[in-house]
Protein backbone atom coordinates (compact mmCIF):
# COMPACT_ATOMS: atom_id res chain seq x y z
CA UNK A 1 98.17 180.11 76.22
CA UNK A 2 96.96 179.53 79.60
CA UNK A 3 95.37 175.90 79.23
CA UNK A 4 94.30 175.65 82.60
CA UNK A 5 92.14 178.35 82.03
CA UNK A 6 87.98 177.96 82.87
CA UNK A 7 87.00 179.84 79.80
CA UNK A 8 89.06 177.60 77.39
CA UNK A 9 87.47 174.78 78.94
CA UNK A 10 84.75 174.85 76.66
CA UNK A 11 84.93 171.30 75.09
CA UNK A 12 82.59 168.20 76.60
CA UNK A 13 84.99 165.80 78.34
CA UNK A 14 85.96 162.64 76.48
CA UNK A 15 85.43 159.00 77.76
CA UNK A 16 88.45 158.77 78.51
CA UNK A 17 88.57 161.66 81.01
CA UNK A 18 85.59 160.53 82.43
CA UNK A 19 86.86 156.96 83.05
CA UNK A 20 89.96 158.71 84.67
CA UNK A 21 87.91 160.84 86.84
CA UNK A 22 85.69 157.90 88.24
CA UNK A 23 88.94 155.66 88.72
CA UNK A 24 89.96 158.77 90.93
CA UNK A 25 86.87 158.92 92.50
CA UNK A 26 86.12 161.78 90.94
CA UNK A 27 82.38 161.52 90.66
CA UNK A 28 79.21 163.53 91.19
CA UNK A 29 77.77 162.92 94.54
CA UNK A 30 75.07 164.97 96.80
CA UNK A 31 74.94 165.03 100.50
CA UNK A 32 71.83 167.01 100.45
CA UNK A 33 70.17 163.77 98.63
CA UNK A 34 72.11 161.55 100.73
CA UNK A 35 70.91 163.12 104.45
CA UNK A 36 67.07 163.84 102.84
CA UNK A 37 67.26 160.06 101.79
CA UNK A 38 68.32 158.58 105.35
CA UNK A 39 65.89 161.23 106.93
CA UNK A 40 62.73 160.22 105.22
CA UNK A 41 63.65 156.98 105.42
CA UNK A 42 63.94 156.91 109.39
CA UNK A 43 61.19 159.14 109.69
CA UNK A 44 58.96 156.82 107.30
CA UNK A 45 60.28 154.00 109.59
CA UNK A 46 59.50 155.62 112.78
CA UNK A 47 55.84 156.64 111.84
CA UNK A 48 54.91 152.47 111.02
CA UNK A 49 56.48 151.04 113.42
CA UNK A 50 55.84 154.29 116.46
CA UNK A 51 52.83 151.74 118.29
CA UNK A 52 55.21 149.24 118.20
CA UNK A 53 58.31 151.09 119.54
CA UNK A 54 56.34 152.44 122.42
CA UNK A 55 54.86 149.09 123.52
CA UNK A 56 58.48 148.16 123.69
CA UNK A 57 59.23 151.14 125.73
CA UNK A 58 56.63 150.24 127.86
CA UNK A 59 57.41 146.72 128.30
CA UNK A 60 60.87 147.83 129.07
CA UNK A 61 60.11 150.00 131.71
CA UNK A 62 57.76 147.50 132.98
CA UNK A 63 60.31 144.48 133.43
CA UNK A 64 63.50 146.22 133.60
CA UNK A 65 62.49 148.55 136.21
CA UNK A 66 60.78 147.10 138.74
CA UNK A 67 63.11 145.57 141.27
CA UNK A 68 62.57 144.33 144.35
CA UNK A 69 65.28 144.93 147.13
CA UNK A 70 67.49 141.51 146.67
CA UNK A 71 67.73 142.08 143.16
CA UNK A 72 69.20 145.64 143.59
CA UNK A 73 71.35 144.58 146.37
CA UNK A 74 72.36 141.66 143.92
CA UNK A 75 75.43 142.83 141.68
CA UNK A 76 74.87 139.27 139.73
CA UNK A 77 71.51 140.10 139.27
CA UNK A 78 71.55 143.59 138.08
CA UNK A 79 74.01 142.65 135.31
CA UNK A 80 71.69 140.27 134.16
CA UNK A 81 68.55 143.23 134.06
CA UNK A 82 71.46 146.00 132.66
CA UNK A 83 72.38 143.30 129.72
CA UNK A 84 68.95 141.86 128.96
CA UNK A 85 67.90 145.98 128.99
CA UNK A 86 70.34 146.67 126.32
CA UNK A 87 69.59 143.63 124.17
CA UNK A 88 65.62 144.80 124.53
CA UNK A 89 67.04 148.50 123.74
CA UNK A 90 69.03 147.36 120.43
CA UNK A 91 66.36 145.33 119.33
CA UNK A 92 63.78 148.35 118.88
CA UNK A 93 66.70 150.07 117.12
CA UNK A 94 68.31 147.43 115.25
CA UNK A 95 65.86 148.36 112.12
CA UNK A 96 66.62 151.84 112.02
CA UNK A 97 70.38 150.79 112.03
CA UNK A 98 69.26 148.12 109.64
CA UNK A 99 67.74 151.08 107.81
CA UNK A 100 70.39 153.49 107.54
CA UNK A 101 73.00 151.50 106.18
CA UNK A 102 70.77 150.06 102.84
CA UNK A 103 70.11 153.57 102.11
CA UNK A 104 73.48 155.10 103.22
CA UNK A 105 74.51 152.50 100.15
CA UNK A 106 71.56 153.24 97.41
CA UNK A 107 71.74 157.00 97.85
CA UNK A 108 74.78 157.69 96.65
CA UNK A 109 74.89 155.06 93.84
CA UNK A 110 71.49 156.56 92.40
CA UNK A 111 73.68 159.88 91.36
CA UNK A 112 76.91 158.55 90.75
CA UNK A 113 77.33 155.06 90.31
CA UNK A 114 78.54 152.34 92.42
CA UNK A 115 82.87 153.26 93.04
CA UNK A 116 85.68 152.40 95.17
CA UNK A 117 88.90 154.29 94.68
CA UNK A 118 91.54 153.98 97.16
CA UNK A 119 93.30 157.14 95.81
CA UNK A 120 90.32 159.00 96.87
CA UNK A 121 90.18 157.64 100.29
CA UNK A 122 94.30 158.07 100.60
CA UNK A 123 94.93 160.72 102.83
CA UNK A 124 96.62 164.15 101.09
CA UNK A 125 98.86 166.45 103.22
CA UNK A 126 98.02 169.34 100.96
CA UNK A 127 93.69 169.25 101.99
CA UNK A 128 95.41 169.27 105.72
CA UNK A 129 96.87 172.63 105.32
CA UNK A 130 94.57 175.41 106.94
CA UNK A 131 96.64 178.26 104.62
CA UNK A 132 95.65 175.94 101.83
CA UNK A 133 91.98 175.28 102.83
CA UNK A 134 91.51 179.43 103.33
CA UNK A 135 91.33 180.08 99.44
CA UNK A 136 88.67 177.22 99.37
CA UNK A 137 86.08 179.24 101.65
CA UNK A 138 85.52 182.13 99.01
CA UNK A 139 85.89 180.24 96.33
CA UNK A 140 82.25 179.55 93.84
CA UNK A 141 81.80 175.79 95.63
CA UNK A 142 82.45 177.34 99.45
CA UNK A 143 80.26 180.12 98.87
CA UNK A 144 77.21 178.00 97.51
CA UNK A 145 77.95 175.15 100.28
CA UNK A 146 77.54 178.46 103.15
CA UNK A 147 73.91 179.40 100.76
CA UNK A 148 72.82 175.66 100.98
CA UNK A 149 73.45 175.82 105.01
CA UNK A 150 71.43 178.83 105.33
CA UNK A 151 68.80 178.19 103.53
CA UNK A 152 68.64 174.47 104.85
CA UNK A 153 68.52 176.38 108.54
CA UNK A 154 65.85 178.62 107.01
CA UNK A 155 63.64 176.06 105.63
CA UNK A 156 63.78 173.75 108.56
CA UNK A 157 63.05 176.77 111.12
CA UNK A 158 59.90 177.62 109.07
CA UNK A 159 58.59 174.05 108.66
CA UNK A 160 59.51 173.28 112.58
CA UNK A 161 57.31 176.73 113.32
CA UNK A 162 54.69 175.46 111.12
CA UNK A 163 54.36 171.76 112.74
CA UNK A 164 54.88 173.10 116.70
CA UNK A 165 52.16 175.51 115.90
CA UNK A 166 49.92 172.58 114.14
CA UNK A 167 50.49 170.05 117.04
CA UNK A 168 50.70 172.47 120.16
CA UNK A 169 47.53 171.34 121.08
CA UNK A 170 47.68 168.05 121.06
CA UNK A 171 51.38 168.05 122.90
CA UNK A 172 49.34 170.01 125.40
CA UNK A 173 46.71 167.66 125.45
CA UNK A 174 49.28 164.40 126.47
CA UNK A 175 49.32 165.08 129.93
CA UNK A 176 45.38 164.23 130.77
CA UNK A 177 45.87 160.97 128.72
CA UNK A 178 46.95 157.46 130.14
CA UNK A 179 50.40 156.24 130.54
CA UNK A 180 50.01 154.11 127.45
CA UNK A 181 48.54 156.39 125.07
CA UNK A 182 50.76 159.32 126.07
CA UNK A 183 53.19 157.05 124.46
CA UNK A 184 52.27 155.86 121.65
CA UNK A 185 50.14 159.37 121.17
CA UNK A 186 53.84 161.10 121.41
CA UNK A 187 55.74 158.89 119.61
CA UNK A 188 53.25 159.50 116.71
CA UNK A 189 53.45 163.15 116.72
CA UNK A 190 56.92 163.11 116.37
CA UNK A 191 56.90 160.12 113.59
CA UNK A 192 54.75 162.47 111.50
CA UNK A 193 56.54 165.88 112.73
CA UNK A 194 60.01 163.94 111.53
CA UNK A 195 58.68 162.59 108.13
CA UNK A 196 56.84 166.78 107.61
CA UNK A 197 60.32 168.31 108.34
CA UNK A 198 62.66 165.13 106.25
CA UNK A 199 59.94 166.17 103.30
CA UNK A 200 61.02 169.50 103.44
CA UNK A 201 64.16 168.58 102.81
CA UNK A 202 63.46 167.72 98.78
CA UNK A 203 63.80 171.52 97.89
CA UNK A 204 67.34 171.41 99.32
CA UNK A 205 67.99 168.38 97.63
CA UNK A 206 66.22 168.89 94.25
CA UNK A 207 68.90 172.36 94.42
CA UNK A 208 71.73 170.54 95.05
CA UNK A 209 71.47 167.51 92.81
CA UNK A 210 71.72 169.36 89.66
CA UNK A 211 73.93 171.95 91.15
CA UNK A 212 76.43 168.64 91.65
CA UNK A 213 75.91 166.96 88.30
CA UNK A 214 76.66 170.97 86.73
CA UNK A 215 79.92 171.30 88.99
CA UNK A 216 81.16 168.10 88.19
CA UNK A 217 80.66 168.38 84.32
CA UNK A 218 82.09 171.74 84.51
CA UNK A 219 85.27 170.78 86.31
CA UNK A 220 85.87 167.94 83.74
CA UNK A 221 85.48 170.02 81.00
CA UNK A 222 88.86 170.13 78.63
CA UNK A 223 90.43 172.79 75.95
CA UNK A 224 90.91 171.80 72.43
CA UNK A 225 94.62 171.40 73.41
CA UNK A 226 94.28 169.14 76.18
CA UNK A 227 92.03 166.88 73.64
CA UNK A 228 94.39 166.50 71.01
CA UNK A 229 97.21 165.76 73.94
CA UNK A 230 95.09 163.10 74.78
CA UNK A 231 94.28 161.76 71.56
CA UNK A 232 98.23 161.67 70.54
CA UNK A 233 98.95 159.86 73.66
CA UNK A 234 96.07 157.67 72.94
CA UNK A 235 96.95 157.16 69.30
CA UNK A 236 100.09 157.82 69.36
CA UNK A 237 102.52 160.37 67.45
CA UNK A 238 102.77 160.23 63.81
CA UNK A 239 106.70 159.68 64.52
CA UNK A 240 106.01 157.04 66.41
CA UNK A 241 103.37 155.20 64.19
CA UNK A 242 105.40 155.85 61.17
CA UNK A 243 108.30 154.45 62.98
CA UNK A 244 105.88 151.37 64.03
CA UNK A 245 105.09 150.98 60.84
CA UNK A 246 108.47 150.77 59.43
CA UNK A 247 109.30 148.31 61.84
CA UNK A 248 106.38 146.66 61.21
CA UNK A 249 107.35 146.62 57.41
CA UNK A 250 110.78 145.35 58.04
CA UNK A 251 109.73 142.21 59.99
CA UNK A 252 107.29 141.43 57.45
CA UNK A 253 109.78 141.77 54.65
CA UNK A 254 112.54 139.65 56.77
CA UNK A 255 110.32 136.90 57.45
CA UNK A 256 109.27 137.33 53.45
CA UNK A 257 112.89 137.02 52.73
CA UNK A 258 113.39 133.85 54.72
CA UNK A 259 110.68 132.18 52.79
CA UNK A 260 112.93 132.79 49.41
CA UNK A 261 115.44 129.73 49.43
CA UNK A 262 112.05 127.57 50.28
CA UNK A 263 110.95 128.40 46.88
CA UNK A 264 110.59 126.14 44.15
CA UNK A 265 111.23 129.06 41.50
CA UNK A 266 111.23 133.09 41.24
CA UNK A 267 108.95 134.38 38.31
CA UNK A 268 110.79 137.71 37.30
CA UNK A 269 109.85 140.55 34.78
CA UNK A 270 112.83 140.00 35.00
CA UNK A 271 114.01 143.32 36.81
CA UNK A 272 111.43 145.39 38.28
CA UNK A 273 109.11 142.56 39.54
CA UNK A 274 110.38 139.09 41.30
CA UNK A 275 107.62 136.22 42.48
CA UNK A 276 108.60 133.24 44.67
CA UNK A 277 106.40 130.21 44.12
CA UNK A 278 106.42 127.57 46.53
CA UNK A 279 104.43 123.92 45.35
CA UNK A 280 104.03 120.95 47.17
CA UNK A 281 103.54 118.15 44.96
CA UNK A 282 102.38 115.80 47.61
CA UNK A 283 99.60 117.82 48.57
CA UNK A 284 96.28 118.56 46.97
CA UNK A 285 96.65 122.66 47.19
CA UNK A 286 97.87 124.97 44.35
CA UNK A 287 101.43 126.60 44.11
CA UNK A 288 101.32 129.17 47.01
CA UNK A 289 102.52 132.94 46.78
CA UNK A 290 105.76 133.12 49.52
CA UNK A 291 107.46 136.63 48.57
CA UNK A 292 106.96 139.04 45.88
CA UNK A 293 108.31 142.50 45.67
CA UNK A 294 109.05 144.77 43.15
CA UNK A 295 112.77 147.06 41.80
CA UNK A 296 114.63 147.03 45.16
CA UNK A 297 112.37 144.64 46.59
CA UNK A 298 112.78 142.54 43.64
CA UNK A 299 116.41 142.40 43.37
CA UNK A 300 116.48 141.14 46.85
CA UNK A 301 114.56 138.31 46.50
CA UNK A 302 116.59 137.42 43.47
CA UNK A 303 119.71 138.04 45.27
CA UNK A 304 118.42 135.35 47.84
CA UNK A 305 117.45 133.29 45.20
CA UNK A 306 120.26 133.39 43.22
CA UNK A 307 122.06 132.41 47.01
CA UNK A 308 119.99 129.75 47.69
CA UNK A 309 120.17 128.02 44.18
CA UNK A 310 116.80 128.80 43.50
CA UNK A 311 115.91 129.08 39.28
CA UNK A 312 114.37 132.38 38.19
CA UNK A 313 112.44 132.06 35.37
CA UNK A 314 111.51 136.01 33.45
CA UNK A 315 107.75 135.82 32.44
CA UNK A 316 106.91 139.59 32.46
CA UNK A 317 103.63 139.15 31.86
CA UNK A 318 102.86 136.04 34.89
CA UNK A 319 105.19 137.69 37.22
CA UNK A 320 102.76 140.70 37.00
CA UNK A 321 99.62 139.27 37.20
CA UNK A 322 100.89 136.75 39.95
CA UNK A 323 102.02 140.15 41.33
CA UNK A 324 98.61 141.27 41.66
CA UNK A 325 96.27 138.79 41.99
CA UNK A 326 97.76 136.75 44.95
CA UNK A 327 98.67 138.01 48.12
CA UNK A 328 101.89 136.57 50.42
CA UNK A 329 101.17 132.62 51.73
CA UNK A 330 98.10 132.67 49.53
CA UNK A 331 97.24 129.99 47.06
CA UNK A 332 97.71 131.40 42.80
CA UNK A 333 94.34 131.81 41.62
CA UNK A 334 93.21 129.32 39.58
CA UNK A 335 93.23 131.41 35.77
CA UNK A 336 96.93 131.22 36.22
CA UNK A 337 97.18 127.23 37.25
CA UNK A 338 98.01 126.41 33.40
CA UNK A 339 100.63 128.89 33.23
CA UNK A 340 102.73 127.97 36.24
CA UNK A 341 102.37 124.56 35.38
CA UNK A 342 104.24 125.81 32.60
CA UNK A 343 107.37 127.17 34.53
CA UNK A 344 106.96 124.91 37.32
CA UNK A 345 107.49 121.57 34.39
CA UNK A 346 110.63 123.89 33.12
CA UNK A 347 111.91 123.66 37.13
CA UNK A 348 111.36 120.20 37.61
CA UNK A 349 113.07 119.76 34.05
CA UNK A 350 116.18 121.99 34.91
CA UNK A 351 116.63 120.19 38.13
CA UNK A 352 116.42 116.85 37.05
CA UNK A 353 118.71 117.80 33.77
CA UNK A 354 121.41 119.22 36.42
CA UNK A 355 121.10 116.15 38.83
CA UNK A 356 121.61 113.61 35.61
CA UNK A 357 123.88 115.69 33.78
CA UNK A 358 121.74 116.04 30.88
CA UNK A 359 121.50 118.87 28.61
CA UNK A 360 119.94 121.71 30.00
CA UNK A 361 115.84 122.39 28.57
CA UNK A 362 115.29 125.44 26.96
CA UNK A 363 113.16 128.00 28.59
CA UNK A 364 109.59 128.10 28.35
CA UNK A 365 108.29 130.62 25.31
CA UNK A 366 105.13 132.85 25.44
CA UNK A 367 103.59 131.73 28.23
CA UNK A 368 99.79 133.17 27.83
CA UNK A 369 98.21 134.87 30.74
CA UNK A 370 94.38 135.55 30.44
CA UNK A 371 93.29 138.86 30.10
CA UNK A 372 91.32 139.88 33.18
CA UNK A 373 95.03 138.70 34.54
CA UNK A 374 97.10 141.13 32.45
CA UNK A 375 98.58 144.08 34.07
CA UNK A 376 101.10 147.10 32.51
């Protein structure tokens, strides 16, 4: 099955894909929005502030250019007019620059989120190779890219028609007026020429944006295969959890089994289920759950008990409920106090009879369990 396919990619890309992507810098971006945002922008710029640029032109040509004959024969002195003529000149453009770079920043981020990816920026021998790069001029993104350019030279030809035949007469009309207002009159023609033809620009744009957010969708799209790849590496194999959970199992139970010989006695059924009870008399807390298990489980523990000198005592009916009721390092639930009070006076009894050499007590008898305790 070929999984690479475009027509099995029919499934939405997971989060996980799309996290991938973006870490790759794989993201949808438009440089039709980007150039119609910096060109409105400029042009919007230029239009305001047009008066003021041309009285700085002005004022420019005024004291920059008007030497007298020791200051051009002066090589200290014109270095001082050529540097104080650039500062003047950076000045009028310093808020276009100023401009540019804010919305060189916010265009982008407005489509596609704010990214940095240094494997996108890492150069790649393969995007060098011109044999390589042929393929990519037919292909569905080169041939839209070459429809984009012509109609972007289209539309900008007819809007640039439109405006010269709008504001022929007033270009015309510049030469009769005064130094000043030719300048200012100019400069404001071609403010509102420049923010007419950036405007024209949307329709590219508005083209292209969703054009971008379609392309990039459609490239991350996956096949049912490649999902459930990803979901088993992300999950993980059944082998492999199974196996985790065996392991997981086998801890548990070895760190169950070194809790045994800590017990103060093993409740038994007395072969298929086994109960160690641990109970600090010095403490105010009930007897507390430490292993429990039952047929293979069960002879284990009493294998380790029987190891560790620890007394099993067979209740059937307690070791079942206890079995049941109380989970491992839990405390015995209080409808069963009475009845491991019962074994746990037999313990203390049996111990103290073997330390003194007395005669050993006699298990305890029917030891009652309440009902909502009782289990088959």
């Amino acid at each position: 099955m070929a999984e690479d396919s475009d027509q099995e990619k029919t499934e939405e890309p997971t989060s996980k894909r799309l996290e991938d992507a973006k870490k790759k810098g794989q993201i949808a971006r438009s440089r039709e929005l980007n150039t119609f945002a910096m060109m409105i922008a400029s042009a919007t710029l230029l239009l305001m502030q047009g008066e003021e640029i041309g009285k700085g032109l002005l004022a420019m040509m005024r004291t920059e250019f008007q030497l007298s004959r020791a200051t051009i024969f002066d090589p200290a002195s014109i270095t001082l007019h050529f540097k104080q003529e650039m500062t003047d000149g950076f000045m009028l453009v310093a808020p276009f620059f100023a401009l540019m770079v804010v919305v060189a920043i916010i265009a982008p981020i407005s489509l596609g989120g704010w990214i940095f990816s240094w494997e996108a920026i890492s150069p790649k021998l393969e995007k060098m190779d011109p044999i390589k790069g042929i393929p990519r001029l037919f292909a569905m993104r080169g041939v839209v890219e070459m429809l984009k350019a012509l109609l972007k030279i289209l539309l900008v030809f007819a809007v640039a028609a439109a405006l010269y035949r709008s504001f022929i007469g007033e270009l015309l009309g510049l030469g009769v007026e005064s130094v000043d207002q030719s300048v200012e009159h100019s400069l404001n023609i071609i403010g509102t020429c420049f923010l007419l033809l950036s405007a024209s620009l949307v329709v590219i744009a508005m083209i292209d944006v969703p054009y971008q957010l379609w392309d990039h969708s459609k490239k991350l799209k996956m096949t049912l295969q490649e999902i459930k790849d990803e979901h088993k590496d992300s999950e993980g194999s059944p082998e492999v959890k199974g196996r985790q959970r065996r392991m997981q199992m086998d801890m548990a139970q070895n760190r169950m089994m070194s809790e045994v010989p800590k017990a103060d006695v093993i409740v038994t059924n007395p072969s298929h289920y086994a109960v160690a009870l641990r109970y600090d008399q010095n403490s105010n807390s009930a007897p507390t759950l430490v292993a429990k298990g039952v047929d293979l489980i069960a002879a284990q523990i009493r294998n380790v008990a029987i190891g560790a000198d620890v007394p099993l005592v067979a209740s059937p009916p307690l070791a079942r409920a206890l079995y049941y009721s109380t989970e491992l390092d839990k405390e015995i639930p209080q409808g069963l106090y009475l009845a491991v009070a019962q074994i746990l006076a037999y313990v203390y009894q049996l111990k103290a009879a073997q330390k003194n050499d007395w005669r050993a007590p006699l298990p305890p008898g029917d030891i009652q369990v309440p009902d909502e305790f009782k289990r088959d």
